[in-house]
Every structure is written in C-alpha cells, then in structure tokens.
C-alpha atoms as a PDB file:
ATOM      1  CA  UNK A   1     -85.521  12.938 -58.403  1.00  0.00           C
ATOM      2  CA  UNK A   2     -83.623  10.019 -57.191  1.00  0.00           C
ATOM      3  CA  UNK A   3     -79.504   9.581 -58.176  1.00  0.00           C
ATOM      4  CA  UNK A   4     -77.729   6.228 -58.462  1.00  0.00           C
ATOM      5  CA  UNK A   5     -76.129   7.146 -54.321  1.00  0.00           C
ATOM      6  CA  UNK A   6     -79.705   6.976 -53.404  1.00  0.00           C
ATOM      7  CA  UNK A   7     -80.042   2.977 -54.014  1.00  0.00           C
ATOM      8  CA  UNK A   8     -79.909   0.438 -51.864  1.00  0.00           C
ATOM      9  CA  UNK A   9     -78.197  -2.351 -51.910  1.00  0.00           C
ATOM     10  CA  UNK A  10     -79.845  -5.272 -54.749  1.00  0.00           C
ATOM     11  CA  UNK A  11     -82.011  -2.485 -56.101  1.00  0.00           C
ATOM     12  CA  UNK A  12     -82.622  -1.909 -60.072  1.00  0.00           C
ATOM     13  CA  UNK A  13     -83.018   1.236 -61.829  1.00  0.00           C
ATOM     14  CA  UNK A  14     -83.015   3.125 -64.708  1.00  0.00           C
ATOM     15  CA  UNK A  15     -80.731   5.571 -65.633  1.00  0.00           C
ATOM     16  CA  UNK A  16     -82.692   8.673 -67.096  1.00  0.00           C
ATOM     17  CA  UNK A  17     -80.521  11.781 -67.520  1.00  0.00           C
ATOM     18  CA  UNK A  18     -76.894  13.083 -66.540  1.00  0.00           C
ATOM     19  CA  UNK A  19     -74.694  16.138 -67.292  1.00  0.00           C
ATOM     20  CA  UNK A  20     -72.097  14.295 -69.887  1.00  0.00           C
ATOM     21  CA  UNK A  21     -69.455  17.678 -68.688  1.00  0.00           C
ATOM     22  CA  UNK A  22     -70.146  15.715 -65.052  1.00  0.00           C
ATOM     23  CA  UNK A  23     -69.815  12.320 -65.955  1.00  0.00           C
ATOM     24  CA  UNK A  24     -66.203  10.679 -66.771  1.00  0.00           C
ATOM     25  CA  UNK A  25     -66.089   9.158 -70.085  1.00  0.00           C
ATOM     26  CA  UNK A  26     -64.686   6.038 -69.458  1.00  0.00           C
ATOM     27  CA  UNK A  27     -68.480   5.535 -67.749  1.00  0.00           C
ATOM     28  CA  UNK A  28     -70.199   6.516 -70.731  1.00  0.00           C
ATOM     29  CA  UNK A  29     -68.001   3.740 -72.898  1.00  0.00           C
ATOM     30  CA  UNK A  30     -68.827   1.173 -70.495  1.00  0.00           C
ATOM     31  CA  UNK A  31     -72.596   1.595 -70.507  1.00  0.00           C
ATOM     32  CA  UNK A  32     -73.755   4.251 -68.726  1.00  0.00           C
ATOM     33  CA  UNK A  33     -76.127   5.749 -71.165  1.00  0.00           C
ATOM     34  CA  UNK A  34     -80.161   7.090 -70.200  1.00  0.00           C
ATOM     35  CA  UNK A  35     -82.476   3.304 -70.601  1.00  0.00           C
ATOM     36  CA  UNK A  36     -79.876   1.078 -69.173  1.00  0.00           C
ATOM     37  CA  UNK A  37     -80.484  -0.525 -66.319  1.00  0.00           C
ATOM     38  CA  UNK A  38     -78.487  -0.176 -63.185  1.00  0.00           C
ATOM     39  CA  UNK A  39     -78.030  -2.134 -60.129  1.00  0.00           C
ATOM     40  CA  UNK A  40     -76.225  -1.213 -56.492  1.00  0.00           C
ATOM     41  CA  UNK A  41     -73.965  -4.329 -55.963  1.00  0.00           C
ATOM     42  CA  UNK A  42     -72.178  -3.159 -52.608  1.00  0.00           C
ATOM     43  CA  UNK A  43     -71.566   0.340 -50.856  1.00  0.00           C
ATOM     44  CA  UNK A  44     -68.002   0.885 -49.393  1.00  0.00           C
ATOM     45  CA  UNK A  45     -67.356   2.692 -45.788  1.00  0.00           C
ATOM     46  CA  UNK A  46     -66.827   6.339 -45.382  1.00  0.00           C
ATOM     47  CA  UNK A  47     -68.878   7.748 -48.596  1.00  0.00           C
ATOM     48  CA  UNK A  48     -66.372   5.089 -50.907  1.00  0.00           C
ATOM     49  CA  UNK A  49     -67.219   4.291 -54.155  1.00  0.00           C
ATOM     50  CA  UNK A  50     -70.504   2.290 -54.998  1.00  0.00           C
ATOM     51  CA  UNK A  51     -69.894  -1.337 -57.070  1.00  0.00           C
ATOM     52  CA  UNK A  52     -72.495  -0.774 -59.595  1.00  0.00           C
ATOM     53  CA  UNK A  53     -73.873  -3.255 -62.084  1.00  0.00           C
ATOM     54  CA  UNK A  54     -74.562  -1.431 -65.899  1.00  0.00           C
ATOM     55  CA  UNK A  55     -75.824  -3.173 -68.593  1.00  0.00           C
ATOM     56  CA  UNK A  56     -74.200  -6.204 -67.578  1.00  0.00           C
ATOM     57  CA  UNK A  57     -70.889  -4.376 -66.975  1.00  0.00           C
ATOM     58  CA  UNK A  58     -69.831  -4.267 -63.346  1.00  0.00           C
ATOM     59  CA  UNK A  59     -67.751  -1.157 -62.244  1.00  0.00           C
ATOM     60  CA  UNK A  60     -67.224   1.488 -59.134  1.00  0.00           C
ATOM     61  CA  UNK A  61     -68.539   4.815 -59.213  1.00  0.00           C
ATOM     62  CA  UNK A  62     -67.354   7.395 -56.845  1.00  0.00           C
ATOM     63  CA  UNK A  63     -70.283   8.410 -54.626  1.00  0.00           C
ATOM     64  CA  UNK A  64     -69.647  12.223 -56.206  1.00  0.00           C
ATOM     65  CA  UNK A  65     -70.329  11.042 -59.510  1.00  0.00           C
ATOM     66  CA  UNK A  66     -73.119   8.771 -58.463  1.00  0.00           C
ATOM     67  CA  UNK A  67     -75.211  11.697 -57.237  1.00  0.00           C
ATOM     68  CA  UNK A  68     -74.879  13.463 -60.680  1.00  0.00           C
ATOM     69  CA  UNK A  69     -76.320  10.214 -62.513  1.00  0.00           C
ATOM     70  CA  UNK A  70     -80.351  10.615 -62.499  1.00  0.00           C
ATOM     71  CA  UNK A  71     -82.429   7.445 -61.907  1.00  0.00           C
ATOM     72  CA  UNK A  72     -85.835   6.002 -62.106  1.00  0.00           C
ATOM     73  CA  UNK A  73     -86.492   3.357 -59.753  1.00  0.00           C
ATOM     74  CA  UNK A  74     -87.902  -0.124 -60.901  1.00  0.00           C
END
C-alpha cells in the first residue's frame, strides 16, 4: 500500500483509508476524507512537512502523519 509520504512531487492520488485516532482533526475538516483527491505540491528538507493539495484545499502535513494516510495512485 502506498501513503501520501510516498508521492512525488505533481503526483495525484486518492485517499483510501486512515486511522481517524491517527489523523488530527483539523485535517479531516479541511478535506481529508477516503475519495478525495490529493496532490504533493512541494517536500521540505530534513523529513519537513509535505504542502499537500486536498480537494482544492492546500495545507502541510507532517511527514508522520502523511505515512498514516493510505493512497491509491492515479
């Protein structure tokens, strides 16, 4: 299974399944729910958070929480 930390940067996904105990909630409110689509904007130096692109909502994940955040590849 592939997480959001696996993308690369400019590739699309879908988000499939997380652990909602893992995930913070201020996530879930802004979009990060299993069929939206997520995109990796920009990584950050020395395992930083990942500027993400959710359902139109752009954000920054740490890369902790990123692994926890099962994807599907598009």
């Amino acid at each position: 299974m592939h997480t959001i930390a696996d993308l690369k940067k400019g590739e699309k996904a879908v988000i499939l399944d997380f652990s909602v105990d893992t995930i913070p909630l201020k996530l879930i409110e802004m979009g990060c729910l299993p069929g939206n689509e997520v995109s990796l904007v920009q990584t950050t130096l020395f395992n930083g958070p990942l500027f993400l692109t959710i359902n139109g909502s752009n954000i920054a994940v740490r890369k902790d929480t990123a692994e926890q955040i099962l994807i599907e590849k598009i």
